[in-house]
PDB file of N, CA and C in Angstrom:
ATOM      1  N   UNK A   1      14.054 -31.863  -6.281  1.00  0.00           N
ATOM      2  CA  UNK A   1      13.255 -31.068  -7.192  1.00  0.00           C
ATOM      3  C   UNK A   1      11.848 -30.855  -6.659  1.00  0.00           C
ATOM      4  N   UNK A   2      11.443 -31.426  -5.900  1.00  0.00           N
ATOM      5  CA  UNK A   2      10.027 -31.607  -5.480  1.00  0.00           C
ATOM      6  C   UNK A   2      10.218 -30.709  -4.237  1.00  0.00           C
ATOM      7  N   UNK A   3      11.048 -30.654  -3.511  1.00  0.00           N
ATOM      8  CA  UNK A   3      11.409 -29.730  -2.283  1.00  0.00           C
ATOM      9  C   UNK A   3      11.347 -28.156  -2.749  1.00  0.00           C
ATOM     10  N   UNK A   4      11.956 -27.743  -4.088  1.00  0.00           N
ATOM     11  CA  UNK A   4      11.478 -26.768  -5.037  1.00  0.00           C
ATOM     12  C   UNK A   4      10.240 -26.313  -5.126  1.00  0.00           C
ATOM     13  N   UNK A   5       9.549 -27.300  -5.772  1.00  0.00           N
ATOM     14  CA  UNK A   5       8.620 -26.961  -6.586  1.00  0.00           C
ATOM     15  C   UNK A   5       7.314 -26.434  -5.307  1.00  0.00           C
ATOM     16  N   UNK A   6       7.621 -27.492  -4.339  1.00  0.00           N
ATOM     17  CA  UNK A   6       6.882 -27.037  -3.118  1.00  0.00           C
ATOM     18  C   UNK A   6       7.055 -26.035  -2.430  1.00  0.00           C
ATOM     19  N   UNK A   7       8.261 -25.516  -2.233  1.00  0.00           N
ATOM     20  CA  UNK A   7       8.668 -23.806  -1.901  1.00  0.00           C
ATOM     21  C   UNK A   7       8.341 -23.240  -2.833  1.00  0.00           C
ATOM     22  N   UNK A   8       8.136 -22.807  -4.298  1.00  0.00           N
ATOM     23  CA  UNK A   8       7.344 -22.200  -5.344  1.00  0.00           C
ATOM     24  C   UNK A   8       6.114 -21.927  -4.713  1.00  0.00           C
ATOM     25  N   UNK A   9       5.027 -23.033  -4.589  1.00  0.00           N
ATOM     26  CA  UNK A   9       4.380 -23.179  -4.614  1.00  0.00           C
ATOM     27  C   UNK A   9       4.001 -22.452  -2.804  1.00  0.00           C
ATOM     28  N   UNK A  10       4.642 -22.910  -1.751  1.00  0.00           N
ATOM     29  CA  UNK A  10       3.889 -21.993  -0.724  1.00  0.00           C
ATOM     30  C   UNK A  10       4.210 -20.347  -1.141  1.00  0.00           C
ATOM     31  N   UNK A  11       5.078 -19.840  -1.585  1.00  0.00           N
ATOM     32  CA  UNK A  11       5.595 -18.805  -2.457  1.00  0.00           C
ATOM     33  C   UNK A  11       4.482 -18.081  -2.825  1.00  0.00           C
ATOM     34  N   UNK A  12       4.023 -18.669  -3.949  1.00  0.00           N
ATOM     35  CA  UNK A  12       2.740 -17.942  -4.766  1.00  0.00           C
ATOM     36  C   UNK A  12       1.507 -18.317  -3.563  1.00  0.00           C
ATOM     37  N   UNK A  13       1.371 -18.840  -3.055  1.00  0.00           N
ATOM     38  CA  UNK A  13       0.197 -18.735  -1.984  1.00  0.00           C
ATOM     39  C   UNK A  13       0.194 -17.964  -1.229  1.00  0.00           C
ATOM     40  N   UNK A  14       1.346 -17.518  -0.097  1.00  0.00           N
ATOM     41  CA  UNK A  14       1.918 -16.778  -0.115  1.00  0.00           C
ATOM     42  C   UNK A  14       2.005 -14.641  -0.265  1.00  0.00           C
ATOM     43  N   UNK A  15       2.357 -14.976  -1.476  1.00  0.00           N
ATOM     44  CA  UNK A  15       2.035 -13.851  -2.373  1.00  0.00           C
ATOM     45  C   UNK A  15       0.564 -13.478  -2.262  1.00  0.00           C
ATOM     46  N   UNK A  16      -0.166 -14.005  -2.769  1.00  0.00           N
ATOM     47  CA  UNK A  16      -1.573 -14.286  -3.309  1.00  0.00           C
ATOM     48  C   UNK A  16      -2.351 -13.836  -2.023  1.00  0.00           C
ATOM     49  N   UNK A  17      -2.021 -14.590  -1.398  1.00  0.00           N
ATOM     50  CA  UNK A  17      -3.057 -14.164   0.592  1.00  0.00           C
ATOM     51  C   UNK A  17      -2.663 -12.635   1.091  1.00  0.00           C
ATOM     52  N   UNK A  18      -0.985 -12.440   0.729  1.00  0.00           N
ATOM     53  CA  UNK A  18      -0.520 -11.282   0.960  1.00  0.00           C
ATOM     54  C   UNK A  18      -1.148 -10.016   0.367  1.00  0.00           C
ATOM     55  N   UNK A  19      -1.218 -10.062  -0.856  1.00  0.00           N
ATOM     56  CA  UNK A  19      -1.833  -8.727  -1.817  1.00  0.00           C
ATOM     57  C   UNK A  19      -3.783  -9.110  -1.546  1.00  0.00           C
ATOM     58  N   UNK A  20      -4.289 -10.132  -1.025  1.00  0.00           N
ATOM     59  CA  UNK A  20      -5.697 -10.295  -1.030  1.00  0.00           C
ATOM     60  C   UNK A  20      -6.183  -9.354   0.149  1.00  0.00           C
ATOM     61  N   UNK A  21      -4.954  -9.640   1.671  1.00  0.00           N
ATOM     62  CA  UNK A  21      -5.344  -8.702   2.448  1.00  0.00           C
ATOM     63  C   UNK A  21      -5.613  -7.725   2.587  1.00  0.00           C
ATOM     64  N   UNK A  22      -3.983  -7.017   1.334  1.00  0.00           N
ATOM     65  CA  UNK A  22      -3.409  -5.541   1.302  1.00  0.00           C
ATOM     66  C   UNK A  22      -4.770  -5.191   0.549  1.00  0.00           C
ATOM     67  N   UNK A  23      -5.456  -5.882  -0.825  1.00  0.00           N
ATOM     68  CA  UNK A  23      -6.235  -5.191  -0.989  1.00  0.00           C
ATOM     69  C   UNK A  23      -7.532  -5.034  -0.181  1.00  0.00           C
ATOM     70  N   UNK A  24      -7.843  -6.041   0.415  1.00  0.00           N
ATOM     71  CA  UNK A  24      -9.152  -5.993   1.504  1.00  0.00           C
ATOM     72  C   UNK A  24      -8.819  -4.720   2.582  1.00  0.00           C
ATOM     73  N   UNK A  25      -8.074  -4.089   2.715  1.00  0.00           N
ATOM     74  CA  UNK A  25      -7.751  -3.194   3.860  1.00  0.00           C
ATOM     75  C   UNK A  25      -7.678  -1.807   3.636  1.00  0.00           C
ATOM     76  N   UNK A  26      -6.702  -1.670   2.321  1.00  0.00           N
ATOM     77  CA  UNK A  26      -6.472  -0.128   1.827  1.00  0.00           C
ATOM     78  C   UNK A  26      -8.264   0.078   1.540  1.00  0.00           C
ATOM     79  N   UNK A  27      -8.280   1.796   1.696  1.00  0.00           N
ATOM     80  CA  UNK A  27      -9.782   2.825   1.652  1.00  0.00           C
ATOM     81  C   UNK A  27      -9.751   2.331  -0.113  1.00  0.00           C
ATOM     82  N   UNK A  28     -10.789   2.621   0.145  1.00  0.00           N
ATOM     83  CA  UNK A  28     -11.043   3.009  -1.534  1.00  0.00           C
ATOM     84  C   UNK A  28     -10.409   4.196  -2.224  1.00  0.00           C
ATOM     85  N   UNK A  29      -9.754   5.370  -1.025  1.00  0.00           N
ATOM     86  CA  UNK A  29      -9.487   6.283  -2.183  1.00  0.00           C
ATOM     87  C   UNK A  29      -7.654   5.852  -2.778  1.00  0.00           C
ATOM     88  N   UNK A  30      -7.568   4.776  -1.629  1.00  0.00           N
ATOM     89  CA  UNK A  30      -5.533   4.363  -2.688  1.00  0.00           C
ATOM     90  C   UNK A  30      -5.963   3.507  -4.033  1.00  0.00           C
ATOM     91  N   UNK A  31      -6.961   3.352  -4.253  1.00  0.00           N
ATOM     92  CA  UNK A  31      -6.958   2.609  -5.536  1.00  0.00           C
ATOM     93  C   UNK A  31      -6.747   3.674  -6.851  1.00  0.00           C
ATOM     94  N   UNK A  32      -6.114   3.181  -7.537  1.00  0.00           N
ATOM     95  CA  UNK A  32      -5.772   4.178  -9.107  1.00  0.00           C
ATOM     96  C   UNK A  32      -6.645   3.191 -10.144  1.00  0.00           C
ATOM     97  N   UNK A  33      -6.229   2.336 -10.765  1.00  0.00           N
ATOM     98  CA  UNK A  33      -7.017   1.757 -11.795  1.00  0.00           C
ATOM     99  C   UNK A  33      -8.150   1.086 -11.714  1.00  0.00           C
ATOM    100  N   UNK A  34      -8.838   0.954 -10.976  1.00  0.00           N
ATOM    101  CA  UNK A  34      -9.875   0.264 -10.738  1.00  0.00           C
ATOM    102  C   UNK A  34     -10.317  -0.105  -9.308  1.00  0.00           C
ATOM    103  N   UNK A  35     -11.687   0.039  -8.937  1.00  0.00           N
ATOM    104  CA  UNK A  35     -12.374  -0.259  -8.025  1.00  0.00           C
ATOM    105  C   UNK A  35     -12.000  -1.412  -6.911  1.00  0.00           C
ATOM    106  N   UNK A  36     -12.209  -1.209  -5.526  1.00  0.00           N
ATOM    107  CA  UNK A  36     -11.663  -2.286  -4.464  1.00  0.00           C
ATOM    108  C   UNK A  36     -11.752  -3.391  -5.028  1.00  0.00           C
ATOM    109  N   UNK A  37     -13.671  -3.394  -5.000  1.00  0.00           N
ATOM    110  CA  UNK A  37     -14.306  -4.912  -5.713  1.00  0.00           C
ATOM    111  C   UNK A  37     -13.530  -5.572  -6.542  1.00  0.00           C
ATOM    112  N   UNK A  38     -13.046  -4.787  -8.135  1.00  0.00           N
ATOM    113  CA  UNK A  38     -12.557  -5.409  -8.640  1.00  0.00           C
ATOM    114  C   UNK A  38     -11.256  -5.774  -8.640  1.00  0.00           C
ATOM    115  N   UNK A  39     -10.453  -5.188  -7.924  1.00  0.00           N
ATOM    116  CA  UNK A  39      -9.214  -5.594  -7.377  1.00  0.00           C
ATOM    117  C   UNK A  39      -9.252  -6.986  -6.784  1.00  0.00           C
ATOM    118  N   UNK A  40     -10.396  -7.104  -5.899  1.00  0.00           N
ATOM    119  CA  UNK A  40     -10.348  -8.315  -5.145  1.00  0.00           C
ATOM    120  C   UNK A  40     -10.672  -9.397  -5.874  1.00  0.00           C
ATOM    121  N   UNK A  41     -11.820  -9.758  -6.979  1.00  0.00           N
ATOM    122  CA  UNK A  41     -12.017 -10.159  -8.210  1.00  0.00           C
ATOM    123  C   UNK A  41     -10.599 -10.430  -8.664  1.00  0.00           C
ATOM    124  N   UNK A  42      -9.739  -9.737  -9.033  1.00  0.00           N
ATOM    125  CA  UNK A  42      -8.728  -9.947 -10.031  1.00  0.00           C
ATOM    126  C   UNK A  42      -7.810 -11.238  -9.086  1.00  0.00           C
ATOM    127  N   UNK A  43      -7.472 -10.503  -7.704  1.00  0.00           N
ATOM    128  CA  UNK A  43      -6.546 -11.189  -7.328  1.00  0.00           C
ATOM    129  C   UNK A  43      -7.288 -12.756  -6.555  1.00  0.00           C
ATOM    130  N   UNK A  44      -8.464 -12.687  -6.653  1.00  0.00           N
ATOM    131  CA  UNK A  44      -8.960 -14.403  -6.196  1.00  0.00           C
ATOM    132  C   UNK A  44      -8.718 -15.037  -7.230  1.00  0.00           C
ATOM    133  N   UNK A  45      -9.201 -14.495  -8.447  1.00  0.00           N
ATOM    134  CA  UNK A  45      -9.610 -15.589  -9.734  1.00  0.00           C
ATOM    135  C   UNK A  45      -7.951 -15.429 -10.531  1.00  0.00           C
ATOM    136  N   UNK A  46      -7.388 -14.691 -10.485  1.00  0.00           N
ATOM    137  CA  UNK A  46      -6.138 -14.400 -11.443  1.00  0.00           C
ATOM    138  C   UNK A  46      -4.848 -15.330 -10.137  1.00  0.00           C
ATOM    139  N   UNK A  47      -4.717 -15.794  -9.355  1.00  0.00           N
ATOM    140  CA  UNK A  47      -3.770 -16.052  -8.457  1.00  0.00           C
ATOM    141  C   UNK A  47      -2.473 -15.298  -8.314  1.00  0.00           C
ATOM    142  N   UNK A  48      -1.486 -15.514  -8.861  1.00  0.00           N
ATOM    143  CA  UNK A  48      -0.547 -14.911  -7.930  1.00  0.00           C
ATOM    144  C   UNK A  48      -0.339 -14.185  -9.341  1.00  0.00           C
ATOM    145  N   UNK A  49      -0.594 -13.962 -10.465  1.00  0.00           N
ATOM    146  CA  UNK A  49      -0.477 -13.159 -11.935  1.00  0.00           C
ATOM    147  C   UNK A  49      -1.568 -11.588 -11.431  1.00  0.00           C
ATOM    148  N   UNK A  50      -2.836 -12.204 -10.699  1.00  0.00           N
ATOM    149  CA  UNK A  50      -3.176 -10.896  -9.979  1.00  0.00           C
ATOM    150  C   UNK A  50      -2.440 -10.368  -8.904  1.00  0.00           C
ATOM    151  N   UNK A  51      -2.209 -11.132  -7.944  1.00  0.00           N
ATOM    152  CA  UNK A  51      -1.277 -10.270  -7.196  1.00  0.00           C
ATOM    153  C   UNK A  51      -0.062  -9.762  -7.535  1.00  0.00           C
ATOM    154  N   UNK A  52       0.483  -9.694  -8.573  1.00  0.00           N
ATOM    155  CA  UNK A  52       1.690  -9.631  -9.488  1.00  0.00           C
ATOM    156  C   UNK A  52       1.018  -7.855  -9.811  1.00  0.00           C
ATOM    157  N   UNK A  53       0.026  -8.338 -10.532  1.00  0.00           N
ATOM    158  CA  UNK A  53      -0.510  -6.777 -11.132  1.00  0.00           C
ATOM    159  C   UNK A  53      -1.250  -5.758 -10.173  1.00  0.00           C
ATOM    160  N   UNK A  54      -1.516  -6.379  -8.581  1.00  0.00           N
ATOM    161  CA  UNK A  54      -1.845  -5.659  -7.586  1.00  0.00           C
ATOM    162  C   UNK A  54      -0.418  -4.928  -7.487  1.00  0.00           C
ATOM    163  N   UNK A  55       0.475  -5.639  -7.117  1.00  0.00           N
ATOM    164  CA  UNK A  55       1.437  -4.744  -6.628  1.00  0.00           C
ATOM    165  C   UNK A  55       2.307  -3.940  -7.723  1.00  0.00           C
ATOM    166  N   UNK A  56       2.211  -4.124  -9.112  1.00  0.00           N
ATOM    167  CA  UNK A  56       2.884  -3.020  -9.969  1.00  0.00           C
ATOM    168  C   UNK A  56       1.910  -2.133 -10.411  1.00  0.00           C
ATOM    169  N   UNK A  57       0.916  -2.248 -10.259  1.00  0.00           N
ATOM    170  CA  UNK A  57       0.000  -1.697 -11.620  1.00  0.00           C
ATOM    171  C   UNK A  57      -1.217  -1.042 -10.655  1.00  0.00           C
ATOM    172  N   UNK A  58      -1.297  -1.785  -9.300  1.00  0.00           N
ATOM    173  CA  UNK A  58      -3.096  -1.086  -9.053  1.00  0.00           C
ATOM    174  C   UNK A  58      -2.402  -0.316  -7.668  1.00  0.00           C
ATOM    175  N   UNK A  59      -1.342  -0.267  -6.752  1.00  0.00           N
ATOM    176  CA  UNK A  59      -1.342   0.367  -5.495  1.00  0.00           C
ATOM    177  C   UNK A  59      -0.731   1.705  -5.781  1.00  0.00           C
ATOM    178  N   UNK A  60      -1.276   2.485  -4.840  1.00  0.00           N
ATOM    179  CA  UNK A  60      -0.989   4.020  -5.201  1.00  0.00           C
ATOM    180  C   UNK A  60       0.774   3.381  -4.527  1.00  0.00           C
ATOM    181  N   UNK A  61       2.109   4.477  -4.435  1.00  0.00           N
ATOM    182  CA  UNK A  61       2.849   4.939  -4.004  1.00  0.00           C
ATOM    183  C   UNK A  61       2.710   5.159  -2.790  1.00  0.00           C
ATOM    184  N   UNK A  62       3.524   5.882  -1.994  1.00  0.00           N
ATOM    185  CA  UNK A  62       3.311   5.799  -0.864  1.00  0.00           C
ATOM    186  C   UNK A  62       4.763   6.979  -0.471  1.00  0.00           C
ATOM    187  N   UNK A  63       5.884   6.910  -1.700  1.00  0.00           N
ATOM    188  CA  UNK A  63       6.862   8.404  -1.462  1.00  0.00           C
ATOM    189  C   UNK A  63       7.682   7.658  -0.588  1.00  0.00           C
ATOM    190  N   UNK A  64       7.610   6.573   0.071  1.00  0.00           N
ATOM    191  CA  UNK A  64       8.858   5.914   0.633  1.00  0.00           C
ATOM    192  C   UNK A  64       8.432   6.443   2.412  1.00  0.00           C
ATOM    193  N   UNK A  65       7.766   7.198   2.618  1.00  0.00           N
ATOM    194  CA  UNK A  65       7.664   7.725   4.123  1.00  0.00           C
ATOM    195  C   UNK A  65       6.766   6.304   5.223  1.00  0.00           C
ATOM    196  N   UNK A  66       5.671   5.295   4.245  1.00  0.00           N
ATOM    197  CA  UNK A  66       5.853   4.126   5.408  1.00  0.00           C
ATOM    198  C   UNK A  66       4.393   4.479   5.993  1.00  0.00           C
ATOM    199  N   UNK A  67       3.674   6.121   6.035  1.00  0.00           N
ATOM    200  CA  UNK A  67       2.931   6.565   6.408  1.00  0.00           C
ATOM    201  C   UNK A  67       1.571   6.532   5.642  1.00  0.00           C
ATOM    202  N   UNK A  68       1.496   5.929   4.325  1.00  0.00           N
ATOM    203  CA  UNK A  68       0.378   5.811   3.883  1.00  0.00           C
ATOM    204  C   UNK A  68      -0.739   6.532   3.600  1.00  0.00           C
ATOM    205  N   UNK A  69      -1.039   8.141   3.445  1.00  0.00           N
ATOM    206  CA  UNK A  69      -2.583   8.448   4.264  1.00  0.00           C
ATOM    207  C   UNK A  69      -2.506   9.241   5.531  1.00  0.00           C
ATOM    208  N   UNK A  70      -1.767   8.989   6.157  1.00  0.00           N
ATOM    209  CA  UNK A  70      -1.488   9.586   7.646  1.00  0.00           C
ATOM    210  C   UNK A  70      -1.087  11.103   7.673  1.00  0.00           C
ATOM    211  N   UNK A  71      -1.939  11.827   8.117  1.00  0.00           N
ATOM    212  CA  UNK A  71      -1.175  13.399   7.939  1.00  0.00           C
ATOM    213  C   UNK A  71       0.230  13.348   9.384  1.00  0.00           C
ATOM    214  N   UNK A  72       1.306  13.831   9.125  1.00  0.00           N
ATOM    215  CA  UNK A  72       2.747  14.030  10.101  1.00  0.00           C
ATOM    216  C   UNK A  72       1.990  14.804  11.279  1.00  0.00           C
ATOM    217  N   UNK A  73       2.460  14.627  11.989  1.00  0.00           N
ATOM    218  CA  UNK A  73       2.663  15.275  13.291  1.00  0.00           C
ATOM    219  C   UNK A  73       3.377  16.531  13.118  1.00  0.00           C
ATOM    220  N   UNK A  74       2.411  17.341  13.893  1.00  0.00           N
ATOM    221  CA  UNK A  74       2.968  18.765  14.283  1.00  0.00           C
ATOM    222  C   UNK A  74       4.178  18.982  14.450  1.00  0.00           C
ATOM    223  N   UNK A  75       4.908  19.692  14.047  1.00  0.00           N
ATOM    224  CA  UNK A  75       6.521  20.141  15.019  1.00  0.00           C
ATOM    225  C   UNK A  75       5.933  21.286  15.553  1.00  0.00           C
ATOM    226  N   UNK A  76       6.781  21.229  16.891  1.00  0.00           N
ATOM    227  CA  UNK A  76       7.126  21.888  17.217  1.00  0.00           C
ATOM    228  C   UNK A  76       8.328  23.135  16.994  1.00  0.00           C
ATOM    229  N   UNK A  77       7.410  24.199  16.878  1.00  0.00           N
ATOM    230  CA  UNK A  77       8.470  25.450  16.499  1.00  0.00           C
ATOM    231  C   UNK A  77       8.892  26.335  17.240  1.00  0.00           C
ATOM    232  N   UNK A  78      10.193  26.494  17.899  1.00  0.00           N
ATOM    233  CA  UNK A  78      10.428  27.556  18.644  1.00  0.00           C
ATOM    234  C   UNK A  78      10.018  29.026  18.214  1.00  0.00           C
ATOM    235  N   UNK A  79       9.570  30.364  19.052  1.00  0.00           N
ATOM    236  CA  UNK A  79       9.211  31.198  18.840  1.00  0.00           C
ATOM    237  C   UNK A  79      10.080  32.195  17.570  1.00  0.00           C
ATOM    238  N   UNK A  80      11.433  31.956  17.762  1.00  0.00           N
ATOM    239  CA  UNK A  80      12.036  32.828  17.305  1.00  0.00           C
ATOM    240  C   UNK A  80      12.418  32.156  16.104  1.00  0.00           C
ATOM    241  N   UNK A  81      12.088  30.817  15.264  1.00  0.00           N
ATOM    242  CA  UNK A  81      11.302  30.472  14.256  1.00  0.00           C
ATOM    243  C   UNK A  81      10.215  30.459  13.617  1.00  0.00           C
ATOM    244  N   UNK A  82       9.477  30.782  14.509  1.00  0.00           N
ATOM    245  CA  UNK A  82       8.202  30.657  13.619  1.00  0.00           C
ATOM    246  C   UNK A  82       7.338  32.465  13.423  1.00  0.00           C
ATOM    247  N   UNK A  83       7.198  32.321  12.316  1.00  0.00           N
ATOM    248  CA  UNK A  83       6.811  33.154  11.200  1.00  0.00           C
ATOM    249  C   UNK A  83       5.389  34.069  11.463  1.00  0.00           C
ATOM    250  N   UNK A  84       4.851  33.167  12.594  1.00  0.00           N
ATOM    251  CA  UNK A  84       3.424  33.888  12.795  1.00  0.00           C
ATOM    252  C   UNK A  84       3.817  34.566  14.132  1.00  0.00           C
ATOM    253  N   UNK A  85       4.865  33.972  15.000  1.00  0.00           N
ATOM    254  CA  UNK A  85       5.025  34.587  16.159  1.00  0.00           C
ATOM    255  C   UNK A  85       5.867  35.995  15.682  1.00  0.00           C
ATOM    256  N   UNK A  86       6.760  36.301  15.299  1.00  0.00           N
ATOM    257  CA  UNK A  86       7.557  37.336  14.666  1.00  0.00           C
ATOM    258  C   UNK A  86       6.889  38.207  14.185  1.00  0.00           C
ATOM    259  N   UNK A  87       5.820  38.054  13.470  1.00  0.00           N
ATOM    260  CA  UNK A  87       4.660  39.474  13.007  1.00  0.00           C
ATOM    261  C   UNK A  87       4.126  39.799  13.613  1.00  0.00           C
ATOM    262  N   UNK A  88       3.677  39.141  14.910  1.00  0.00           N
ATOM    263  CA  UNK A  88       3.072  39.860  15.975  1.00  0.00           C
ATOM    264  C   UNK A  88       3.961  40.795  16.734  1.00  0.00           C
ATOM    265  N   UNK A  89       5.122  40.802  16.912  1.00  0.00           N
ATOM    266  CA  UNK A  89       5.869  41.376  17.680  1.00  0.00           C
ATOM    267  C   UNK A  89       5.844  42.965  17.577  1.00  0.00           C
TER     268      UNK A  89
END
């Protein structure tokens, strides 16, 4: 039981260091409910109940693409696709 309670416990530490980073790192503009500062506030003094509400409640989405923020890379369009080359013709 104590072998438990001690995996719990690196668990929520864990957790807690995890969402402290995520919030120390994201810009200020992924925040939705509230300010970096107080994000970081929540999740020192609240422990792993803040990082609980970092990750449902304060991080923007992200759409599943992994990219965060990042504008995509150009494609490449062959001529006889693309739409600006064809009106010139």
């Amino acid at each position: 039981m104590i072998k438990l309670d001690a995996l719990l416990v690196f668990i929520g530490i864990g957790v807690q260091l995890w969402a402290l980073f995520d919030v120390a790192r994201k810009p200020q503009e992924s925040f939705i409910v509230w300010p970096k500062w107080a994000w970081l506030i929540v999740v020192i003094i609240f422990g792993l109940l803040g990082s609980l509400l970092w990750v449902f409640w304060g991080r923007k989405r992200n759409g599943g693409n992994g990219r965060q923020g990042r504008p995509r890379p150009a494609k490449d369009v062959p001529p006889d696709d693309n739409p600006d080359f064809l009106r010139n013709l």
